[in-house]
PDB file of N, CA and C in Angstrom:
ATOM      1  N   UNK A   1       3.076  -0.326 -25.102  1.00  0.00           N
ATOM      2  CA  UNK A   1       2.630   1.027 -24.831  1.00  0.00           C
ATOM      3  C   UNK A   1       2.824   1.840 -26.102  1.00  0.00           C
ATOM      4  N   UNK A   2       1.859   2.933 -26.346  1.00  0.00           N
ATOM      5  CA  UNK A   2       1.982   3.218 -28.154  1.00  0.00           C
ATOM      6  C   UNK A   2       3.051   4.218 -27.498  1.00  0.00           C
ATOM      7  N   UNK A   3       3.693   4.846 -28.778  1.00  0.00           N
ATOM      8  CA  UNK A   3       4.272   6.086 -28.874  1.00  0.00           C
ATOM      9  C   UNK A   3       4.126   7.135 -28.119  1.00  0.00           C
ATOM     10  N   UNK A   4       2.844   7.562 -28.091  1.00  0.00           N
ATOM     11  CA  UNK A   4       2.721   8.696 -27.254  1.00  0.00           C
ATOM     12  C   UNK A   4       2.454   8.762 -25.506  1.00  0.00           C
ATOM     13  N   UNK A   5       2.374   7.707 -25.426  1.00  0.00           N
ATOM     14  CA  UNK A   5       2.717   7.241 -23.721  1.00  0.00           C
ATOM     15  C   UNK A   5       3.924   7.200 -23.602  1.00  0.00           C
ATOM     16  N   UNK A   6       4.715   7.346 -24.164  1.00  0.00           N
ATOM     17  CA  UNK A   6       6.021   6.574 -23.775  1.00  0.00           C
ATOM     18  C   UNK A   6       7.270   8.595 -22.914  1.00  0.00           C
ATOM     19  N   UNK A   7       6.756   9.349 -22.932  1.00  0.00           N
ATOM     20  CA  UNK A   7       6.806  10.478 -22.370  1.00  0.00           C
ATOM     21  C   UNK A   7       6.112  10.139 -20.422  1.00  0.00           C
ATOM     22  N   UNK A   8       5.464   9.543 -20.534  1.00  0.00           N
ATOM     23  CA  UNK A   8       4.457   9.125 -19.069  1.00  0.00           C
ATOM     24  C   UNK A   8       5.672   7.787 -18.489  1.00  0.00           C
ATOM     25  N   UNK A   9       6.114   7.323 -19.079  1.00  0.00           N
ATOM     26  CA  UNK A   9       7.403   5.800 -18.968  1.00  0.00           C
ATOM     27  C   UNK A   9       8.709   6.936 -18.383  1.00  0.00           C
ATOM     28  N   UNK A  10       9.398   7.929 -19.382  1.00  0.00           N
ATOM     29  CA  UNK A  10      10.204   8.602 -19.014  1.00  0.00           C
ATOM     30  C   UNK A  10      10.277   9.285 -17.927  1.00  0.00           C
ATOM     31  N   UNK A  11       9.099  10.020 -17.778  1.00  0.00           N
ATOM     32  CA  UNK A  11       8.674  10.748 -16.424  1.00  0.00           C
ATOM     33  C   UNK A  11       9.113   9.936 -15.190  1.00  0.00           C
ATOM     34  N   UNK A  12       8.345   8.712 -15.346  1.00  0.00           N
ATOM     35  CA  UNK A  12       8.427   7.697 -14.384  1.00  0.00           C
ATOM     36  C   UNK A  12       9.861   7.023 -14.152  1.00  0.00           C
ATOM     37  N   UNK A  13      10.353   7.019 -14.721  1.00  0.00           N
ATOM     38  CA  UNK A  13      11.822   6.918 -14.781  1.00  0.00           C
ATOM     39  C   UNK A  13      12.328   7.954 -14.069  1.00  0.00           C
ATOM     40  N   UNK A  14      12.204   8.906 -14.390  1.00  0.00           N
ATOM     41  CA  UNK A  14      12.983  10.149 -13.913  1.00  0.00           C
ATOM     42  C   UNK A  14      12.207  10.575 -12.156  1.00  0.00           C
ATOM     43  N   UNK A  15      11.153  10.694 -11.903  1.00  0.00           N
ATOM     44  CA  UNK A  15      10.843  10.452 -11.020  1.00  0.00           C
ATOM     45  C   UNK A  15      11.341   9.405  -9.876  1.00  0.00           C
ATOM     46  N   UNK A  16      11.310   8.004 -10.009  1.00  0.00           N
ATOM     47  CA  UNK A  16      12.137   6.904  -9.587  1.00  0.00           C
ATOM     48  C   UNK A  16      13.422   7.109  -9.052  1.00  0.00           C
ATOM     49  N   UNK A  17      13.914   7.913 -10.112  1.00  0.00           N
ATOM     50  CA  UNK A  17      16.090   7.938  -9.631  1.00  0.00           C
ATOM     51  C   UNK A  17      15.672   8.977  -8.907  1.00  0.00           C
ATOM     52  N   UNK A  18      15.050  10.028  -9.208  1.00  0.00           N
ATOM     53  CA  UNK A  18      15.266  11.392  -7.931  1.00  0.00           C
ATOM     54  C   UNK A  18      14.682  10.568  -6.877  1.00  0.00           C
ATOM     55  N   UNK A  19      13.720   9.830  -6.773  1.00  0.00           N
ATOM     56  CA  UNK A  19      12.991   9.464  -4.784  1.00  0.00           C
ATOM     57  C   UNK A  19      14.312   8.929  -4.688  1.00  0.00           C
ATOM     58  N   UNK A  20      15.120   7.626  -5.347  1.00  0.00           N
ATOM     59  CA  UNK A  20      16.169   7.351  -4.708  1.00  0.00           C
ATOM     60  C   UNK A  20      17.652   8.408  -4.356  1.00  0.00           C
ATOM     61  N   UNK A  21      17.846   9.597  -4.972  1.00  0.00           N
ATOM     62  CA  UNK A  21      19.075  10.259  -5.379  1.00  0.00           C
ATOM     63  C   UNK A  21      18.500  11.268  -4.988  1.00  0.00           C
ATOM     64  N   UNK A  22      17.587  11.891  -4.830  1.00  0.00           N
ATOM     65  CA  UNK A  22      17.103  13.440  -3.994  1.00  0.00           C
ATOM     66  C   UNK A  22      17.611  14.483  -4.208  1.00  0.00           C
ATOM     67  N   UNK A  23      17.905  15.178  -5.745  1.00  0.00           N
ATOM     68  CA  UNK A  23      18.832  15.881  -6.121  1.00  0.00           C
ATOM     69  C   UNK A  23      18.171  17.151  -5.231  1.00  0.00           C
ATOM     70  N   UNK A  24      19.003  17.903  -4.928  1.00  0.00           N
ATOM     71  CA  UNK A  24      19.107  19.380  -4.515  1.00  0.00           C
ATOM     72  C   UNK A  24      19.088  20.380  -5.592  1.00  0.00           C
ATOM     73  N   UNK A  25      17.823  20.989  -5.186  1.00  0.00           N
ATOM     74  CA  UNK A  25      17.167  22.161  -6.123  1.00  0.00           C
ATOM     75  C   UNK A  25      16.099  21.496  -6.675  1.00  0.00           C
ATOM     76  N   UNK A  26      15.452  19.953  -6.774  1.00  0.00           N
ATOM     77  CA  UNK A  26      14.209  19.449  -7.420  1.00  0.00           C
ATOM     78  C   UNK A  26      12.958  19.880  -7.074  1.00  0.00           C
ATOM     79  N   UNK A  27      12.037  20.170  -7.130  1.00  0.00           N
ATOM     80  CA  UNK A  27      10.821  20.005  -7.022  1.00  0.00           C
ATOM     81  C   UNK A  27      10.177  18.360  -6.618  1.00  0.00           C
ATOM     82  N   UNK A  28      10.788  17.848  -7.681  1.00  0.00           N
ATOM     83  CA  UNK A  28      10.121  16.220  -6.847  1.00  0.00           C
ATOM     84  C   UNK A  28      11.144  16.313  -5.491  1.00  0.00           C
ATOM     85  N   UNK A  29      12.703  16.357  -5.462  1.00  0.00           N
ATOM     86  CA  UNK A  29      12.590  16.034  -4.023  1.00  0.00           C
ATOM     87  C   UNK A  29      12.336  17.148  -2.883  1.00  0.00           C
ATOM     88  N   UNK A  30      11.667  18.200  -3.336  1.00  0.00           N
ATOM     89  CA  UNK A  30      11.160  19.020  -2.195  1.00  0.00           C
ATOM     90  C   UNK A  30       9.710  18.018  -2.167  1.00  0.00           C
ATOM     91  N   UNK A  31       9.088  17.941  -2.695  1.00  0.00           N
ATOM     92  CA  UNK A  31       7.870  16.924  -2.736  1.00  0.00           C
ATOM     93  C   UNK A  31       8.208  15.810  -1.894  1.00  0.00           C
ATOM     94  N   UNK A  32       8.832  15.486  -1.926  1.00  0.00           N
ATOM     95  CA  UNK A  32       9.443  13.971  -1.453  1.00  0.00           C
ATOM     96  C   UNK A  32       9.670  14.001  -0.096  1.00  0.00           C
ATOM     97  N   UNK A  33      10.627  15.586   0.167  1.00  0.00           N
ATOM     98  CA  UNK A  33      10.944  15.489   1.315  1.00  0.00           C
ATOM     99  C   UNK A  33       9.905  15.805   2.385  1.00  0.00           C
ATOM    100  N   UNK A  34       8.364  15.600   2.060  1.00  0.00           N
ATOM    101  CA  UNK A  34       7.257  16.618   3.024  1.00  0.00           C
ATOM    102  C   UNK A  34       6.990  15.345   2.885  1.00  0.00           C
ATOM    103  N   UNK A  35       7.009  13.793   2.323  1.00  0.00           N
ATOM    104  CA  UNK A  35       6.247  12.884   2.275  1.00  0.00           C
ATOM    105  C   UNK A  35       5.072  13.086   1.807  1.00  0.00           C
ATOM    106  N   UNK A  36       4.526  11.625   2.293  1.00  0.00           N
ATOM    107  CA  UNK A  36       2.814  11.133   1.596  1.00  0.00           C
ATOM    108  C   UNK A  36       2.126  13.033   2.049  1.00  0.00           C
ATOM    109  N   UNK A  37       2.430  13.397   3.098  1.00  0.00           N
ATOM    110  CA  UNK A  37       1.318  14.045   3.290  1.00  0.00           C
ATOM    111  C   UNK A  37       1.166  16.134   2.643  1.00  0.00           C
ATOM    112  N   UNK A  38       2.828  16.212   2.255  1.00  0.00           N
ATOM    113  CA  UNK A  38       2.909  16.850   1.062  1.00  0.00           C
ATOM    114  C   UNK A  38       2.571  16.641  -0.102  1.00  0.00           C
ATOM    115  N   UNK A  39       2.711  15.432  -0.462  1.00  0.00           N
ATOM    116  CA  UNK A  39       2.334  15.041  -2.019  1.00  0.00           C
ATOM    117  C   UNK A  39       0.413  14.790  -1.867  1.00  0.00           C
ATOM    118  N   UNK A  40       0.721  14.390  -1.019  1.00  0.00           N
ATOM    119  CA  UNK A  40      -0.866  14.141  -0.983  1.00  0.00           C
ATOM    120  C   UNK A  40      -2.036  15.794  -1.128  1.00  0.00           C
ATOM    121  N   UNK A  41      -1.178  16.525  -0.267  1.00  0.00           N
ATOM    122  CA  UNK A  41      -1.802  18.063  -0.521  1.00  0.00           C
ATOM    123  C   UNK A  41      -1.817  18.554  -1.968  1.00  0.00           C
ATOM    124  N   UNK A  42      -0.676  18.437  -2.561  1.00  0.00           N
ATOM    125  CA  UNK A  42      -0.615  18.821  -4.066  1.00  0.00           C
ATOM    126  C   UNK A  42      -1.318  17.965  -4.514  1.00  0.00           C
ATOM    127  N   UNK A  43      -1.386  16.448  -4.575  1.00  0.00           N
ATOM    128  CA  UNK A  43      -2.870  15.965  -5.434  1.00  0.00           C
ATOM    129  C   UNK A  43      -4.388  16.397  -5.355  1.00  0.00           C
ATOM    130  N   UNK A  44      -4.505  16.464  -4.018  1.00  0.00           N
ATOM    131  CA  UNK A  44      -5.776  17.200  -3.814  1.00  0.00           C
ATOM    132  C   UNK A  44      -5.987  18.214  -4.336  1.00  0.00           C
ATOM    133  N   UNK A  45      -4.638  19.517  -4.433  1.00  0.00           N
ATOM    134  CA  UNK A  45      -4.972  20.844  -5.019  1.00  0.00           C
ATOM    135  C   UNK A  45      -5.746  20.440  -6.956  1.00  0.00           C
ATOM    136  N   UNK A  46      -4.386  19.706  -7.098  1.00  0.00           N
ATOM    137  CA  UNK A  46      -4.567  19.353  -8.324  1.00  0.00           C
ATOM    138  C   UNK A  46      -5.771  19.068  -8.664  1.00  0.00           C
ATOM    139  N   UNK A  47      -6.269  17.864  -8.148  1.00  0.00           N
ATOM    140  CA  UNK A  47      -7.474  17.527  -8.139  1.00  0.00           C
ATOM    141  C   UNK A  47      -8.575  18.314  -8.237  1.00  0.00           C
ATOM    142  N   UNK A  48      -8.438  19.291  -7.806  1.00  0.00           N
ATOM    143  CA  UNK A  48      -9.647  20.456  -7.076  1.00  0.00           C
ATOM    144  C   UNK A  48      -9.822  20.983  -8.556  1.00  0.00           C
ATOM    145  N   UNK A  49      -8.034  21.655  -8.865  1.00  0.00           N
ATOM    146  CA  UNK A  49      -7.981  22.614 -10.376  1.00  0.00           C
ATOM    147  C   UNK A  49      -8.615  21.693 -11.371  1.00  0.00           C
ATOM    148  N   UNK A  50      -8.260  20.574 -12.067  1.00  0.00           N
ATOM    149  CA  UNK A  50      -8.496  19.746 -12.680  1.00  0.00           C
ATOM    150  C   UNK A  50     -10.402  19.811 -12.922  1.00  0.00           C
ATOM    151  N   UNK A  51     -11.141  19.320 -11.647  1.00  0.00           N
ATOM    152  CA  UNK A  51     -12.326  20.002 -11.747  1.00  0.00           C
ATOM    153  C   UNK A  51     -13.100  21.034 -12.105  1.00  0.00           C
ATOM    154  N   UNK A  52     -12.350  22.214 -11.706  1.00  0.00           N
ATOM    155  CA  UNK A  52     -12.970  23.285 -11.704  1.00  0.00           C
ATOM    156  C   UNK A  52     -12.396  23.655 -13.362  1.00  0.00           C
ATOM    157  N   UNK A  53     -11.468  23.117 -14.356  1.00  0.00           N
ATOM    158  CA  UNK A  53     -11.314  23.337 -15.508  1.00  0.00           C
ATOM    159  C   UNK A  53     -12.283  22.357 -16.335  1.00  0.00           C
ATOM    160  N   UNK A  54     -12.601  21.679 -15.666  1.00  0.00           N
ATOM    161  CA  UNK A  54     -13.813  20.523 -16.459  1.00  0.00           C
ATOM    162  C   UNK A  54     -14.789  21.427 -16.829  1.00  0.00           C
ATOM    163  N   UNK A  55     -15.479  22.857 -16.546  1.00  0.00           N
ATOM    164  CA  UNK A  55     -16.371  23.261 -16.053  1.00  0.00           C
ATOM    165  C   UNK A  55     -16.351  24.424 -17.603  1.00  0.00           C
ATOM    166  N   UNK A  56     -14.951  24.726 -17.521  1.00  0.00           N
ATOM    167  CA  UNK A  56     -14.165  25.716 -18.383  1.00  0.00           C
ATOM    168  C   UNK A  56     -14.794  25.558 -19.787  1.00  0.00           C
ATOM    169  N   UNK A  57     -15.642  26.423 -20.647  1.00  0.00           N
ATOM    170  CA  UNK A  57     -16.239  26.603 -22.138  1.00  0.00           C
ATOM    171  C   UNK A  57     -14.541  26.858 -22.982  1.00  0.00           C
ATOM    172  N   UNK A  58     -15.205  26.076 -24.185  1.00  0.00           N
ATOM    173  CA  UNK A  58     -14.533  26.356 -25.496  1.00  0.00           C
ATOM    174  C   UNK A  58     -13.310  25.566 -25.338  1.00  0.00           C
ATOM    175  N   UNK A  59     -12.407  26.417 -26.569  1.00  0.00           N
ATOM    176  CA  UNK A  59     -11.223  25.271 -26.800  1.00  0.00           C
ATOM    177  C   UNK A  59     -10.043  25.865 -25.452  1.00  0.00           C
ATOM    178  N   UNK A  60     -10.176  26.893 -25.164  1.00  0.00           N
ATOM    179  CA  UNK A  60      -9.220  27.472 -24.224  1.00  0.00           C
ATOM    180  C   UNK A  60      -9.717  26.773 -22.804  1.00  0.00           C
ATOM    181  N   UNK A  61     -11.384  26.083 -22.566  1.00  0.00           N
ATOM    182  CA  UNK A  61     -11.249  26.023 -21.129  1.00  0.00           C
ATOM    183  C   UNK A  61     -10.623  24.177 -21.403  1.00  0.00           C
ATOM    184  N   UNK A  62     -10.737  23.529 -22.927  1.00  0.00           N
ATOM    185  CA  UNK A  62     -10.301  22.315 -23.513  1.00  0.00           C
ATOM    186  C   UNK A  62      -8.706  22.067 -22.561  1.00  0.00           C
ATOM    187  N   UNK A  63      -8.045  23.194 -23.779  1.00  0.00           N
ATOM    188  CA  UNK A  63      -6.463  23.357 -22.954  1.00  0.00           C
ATOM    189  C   UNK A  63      -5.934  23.388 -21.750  1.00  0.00           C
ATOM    190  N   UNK A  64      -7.001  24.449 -20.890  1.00  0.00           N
ATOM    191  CA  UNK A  64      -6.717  24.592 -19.188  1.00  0.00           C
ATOM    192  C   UNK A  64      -6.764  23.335 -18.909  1.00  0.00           C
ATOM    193  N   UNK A  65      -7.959  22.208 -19.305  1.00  0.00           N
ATOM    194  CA  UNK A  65      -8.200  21.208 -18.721  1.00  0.00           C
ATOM    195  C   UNK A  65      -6.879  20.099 -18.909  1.00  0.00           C
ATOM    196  N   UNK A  66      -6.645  20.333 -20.026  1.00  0.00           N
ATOM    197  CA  UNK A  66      -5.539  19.208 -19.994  1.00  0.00           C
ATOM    198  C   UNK A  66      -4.373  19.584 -19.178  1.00  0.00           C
ATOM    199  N   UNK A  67      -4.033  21.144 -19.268  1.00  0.00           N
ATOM    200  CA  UNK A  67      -2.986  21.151 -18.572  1.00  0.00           C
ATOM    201  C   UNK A  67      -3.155  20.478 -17.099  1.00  0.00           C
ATOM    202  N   UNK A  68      -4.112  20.766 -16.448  1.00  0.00           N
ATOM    203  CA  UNK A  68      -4.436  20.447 -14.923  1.00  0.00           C
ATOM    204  C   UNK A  68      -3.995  19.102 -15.001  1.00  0.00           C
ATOM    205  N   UNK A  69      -4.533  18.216 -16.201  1.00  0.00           N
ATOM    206  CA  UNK A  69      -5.002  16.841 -16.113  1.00  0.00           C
ATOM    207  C   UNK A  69      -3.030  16.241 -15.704  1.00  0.00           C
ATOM    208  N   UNK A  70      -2.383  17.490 -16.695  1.00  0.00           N
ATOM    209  CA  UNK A  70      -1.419  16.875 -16.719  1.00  0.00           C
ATOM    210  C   UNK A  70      -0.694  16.925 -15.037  1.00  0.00           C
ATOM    211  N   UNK A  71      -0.941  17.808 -14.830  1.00  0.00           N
ATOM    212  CA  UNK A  71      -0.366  17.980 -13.261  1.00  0.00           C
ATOM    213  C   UNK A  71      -0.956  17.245 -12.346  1.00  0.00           C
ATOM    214  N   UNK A  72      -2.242  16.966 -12.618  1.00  0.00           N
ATOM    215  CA  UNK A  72      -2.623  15.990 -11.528  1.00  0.00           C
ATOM    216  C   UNK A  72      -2.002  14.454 -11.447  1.00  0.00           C
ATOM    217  N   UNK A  73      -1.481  13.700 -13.231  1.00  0.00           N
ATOM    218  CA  UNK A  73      -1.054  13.197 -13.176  1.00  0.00           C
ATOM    219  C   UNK A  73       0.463  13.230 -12.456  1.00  0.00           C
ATOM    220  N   UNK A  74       0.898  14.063 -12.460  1.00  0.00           N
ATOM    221  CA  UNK A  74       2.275  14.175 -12.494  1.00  0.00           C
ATOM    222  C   UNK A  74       2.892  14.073 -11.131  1.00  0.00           C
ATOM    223  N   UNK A  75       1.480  14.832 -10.546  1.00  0.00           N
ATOM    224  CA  UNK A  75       1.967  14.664  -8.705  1.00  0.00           C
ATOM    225  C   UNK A  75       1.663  13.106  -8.544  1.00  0.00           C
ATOM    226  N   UNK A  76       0.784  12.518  -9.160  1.00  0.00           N
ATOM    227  CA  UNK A  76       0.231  11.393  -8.517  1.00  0.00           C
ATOM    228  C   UNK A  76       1.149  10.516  -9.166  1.00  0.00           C
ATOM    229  N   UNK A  77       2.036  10.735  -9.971  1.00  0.00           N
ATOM    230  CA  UNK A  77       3.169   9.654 -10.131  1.00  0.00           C
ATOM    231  C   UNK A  77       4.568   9.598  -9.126  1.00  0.00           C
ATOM    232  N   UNK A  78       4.631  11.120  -8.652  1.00  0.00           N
ATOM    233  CA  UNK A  78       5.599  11.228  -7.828  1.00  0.00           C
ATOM    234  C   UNK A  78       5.406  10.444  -6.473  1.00  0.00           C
ATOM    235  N   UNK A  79       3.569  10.367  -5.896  1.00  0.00           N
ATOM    236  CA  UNK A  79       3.886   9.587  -5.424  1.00  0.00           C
ATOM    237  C   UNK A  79       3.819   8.215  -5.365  1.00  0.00           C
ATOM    238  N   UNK A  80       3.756   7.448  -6.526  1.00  0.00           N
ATOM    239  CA  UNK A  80       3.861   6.714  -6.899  1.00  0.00           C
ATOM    240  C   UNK A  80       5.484   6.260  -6.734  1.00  0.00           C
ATOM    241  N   UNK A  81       6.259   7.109  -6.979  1.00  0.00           N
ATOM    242  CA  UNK A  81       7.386   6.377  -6.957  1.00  0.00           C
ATOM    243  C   UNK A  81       8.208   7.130  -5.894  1.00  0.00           C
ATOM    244  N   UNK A  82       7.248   8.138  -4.547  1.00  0.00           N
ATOM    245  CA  UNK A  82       7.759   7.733  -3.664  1.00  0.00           C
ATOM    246  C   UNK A  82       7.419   6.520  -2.751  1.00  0.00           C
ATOM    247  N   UNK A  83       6.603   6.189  -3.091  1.00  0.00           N
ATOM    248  CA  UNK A  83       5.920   4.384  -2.576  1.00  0.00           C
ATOM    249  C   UNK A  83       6.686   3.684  -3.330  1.00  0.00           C
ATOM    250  N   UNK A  84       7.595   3.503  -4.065  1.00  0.00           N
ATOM    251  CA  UNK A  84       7.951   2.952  -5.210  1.00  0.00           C
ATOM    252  C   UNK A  84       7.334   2.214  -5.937  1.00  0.00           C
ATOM    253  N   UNK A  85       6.140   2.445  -5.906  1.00  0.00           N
ATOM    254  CA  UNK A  85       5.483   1.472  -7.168  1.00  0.00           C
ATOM    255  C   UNK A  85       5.567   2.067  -8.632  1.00  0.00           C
ATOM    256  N   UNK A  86       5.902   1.062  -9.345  1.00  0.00           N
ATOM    257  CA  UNK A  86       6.179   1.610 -10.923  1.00  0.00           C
ATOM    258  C   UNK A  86       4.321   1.752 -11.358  1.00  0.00           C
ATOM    259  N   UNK A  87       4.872   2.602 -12.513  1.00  0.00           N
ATOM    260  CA  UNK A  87       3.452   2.958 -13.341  1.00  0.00           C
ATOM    261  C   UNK A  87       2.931   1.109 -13.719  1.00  0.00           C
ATOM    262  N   UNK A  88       4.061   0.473 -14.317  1.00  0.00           N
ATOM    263  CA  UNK A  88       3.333  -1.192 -14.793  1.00  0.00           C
ATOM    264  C   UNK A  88       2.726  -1.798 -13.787  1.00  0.00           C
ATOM    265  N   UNK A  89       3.270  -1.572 -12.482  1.00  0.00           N
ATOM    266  CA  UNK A  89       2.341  -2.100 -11.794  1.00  0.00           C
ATOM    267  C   UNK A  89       0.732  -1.983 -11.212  1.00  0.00           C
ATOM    268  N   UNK A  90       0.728  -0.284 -11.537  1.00  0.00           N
ATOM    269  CA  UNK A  90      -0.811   0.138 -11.947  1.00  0.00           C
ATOM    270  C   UNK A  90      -1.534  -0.116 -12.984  1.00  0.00           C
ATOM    271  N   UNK A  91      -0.548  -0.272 -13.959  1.00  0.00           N
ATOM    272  CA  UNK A  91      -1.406  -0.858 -15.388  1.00  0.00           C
ATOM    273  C   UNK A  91      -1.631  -2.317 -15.002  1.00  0.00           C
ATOM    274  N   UNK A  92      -0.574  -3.160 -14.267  1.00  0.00           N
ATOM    275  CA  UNK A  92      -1.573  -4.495 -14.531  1.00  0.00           C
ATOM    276  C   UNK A  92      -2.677  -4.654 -13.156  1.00  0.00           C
ATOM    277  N   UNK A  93      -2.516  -3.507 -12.501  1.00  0.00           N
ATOM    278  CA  UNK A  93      -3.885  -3.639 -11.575  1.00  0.00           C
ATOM    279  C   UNK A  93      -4.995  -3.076 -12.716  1.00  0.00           C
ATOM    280  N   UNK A  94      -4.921  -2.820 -13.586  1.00  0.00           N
ATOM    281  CA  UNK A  94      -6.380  -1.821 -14.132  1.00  0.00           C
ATOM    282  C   UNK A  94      -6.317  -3.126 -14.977  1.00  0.00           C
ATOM    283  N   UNK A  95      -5.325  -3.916 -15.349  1.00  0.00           N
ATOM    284  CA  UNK A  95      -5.846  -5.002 -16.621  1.00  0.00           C
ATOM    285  C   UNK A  95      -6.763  -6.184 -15.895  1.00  0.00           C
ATOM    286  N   UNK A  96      -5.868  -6.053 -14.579  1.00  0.00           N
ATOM    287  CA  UNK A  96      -6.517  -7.290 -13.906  1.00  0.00           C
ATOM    288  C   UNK A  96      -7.880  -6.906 -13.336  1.00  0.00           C
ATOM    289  N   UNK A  97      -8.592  -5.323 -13.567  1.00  0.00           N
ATOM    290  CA  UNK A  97      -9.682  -5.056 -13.451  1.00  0.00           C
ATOM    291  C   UNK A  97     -10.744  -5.240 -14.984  1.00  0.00           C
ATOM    292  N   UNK A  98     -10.077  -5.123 -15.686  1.00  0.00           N
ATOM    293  CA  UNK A  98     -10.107  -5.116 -16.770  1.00  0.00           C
ATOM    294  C   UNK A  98     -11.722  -5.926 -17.243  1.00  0.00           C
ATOM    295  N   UNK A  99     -13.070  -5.442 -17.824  1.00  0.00           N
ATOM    296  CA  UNK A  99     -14.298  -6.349 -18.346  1.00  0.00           C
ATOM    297  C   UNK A  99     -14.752  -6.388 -17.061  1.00  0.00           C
ATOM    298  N   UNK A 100     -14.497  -6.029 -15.703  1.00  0.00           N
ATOM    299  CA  UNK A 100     -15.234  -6.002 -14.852  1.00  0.00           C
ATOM    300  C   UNK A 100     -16.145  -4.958 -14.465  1.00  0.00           C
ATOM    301  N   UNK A 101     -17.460  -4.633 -14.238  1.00  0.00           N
ATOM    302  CA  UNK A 101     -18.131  -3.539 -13.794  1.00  0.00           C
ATOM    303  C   UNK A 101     -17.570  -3.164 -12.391  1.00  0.00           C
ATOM    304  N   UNK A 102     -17.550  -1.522 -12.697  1.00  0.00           N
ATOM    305  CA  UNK A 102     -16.999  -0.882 -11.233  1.00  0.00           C
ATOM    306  C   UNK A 102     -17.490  -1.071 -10.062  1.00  0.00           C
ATOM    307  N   UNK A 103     -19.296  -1.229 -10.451  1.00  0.00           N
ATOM    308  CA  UNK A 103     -20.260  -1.338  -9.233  1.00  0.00           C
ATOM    309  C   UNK A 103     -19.847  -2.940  -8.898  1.00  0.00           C
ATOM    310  N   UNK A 104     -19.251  -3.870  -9.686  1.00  0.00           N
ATOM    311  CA  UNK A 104     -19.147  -5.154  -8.994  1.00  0.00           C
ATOM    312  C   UNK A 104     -17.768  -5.759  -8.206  1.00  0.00           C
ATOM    313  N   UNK A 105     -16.663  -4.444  -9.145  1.00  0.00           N
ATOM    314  CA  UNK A 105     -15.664  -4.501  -7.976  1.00  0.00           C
ATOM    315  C   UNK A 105     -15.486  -4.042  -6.913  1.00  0.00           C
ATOM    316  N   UNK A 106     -16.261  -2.736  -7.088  1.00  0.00           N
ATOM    317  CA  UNK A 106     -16.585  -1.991  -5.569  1.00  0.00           C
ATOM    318  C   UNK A 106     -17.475  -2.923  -4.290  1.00  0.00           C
ATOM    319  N   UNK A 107     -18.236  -3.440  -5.005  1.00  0.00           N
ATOM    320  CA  UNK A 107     -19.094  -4.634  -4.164  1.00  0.00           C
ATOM    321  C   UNK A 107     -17.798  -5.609  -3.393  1.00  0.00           C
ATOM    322  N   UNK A 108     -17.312  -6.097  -4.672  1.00  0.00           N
ATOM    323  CA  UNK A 108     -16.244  -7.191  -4.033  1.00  0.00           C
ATOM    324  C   UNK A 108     -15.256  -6.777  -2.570  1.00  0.00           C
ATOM    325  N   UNK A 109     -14.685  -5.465  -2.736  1.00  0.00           N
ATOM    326  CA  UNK A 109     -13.773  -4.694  -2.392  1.00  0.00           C
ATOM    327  C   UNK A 109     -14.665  -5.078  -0.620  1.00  0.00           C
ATOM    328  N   UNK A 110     -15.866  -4.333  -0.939  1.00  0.00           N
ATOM    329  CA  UNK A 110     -16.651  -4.407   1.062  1.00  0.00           C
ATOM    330  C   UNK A 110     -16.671  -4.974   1.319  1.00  0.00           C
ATOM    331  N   UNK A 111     -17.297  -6.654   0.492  1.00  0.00           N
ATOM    332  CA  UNK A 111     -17.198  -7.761   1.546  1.00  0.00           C
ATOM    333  C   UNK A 111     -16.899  -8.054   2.421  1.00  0.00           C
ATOM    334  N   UNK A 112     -17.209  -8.719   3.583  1.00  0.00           N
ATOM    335  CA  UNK A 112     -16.440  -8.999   4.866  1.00  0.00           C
ATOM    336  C   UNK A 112     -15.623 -10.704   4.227  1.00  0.00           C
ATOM    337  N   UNK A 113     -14.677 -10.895   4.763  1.00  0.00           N
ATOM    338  CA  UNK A 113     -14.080 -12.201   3.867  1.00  0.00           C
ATOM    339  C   UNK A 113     -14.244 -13.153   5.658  1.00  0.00           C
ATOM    340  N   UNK A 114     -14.431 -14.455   4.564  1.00  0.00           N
ATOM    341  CA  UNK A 114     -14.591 -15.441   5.899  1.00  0.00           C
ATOM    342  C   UNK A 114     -13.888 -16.326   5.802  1.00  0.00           C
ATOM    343  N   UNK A 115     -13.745 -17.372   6.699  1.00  0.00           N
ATOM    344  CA  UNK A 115     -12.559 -17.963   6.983  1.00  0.00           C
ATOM    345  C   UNK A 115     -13.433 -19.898   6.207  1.00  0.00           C
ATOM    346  N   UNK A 116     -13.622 -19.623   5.488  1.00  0.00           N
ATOM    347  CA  UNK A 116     -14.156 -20.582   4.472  1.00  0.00           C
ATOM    348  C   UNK A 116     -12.431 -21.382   3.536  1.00  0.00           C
TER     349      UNK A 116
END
């Protein structure tokens, strides 16, 4: 992972010990404590902002956008590691997607599977 990911590793770290340790006064574990379907509301918000800064002219609507980008990530790691799945284990799902077209994994994904 280069250098400048390695802030996205820490996060994830730090995220991880609070789902297990639930410090009092956090934000992740007020997040935590509403579950999937709190965290899930803040991704969606996120999500929403994130969009509507895509939209944003010049270098200032540039900045809005990243900030969002960053928050959208940020909820969506929390719940990530309230599922406990680590970030590596999303990276080697995207490697193991990795040279494949989306339209042909999405295909794969519907299939009905048979007992072949």
């Amino acid at each position: 992972m280069s250098d400048s990911l390695l802030p996205l590793r820490r996060l994830m770290q730090t995220l991880t010990e609070r789902a297990q340790s639930r410090p009092e006064g956090s934000y992740t574990t007020k997040l935590m404590a509403g579950g999937t379907g709190k965290i899930g509301d803040k991704i969606l918000e996120e999500a929403r902002e994130l969009i509507e800064a895509a939209d944003e002219p010049g270098e200032a609507g540039r900045e809005h956008f990243i900030y969002e980008a960053g928050d959208l990530i940020y909820h969506t790691l929390v719940m990530l590691a309230y599922r406990g799945v680590d970030l590596d284990e999303v990276a080697a799902e995207l490697g193991r997607r990795e040279g494949t077209s989306g339209l042909v994994e999405k295909a794969n994904r519907t299939q009905p599977k048979t007992d072949e």
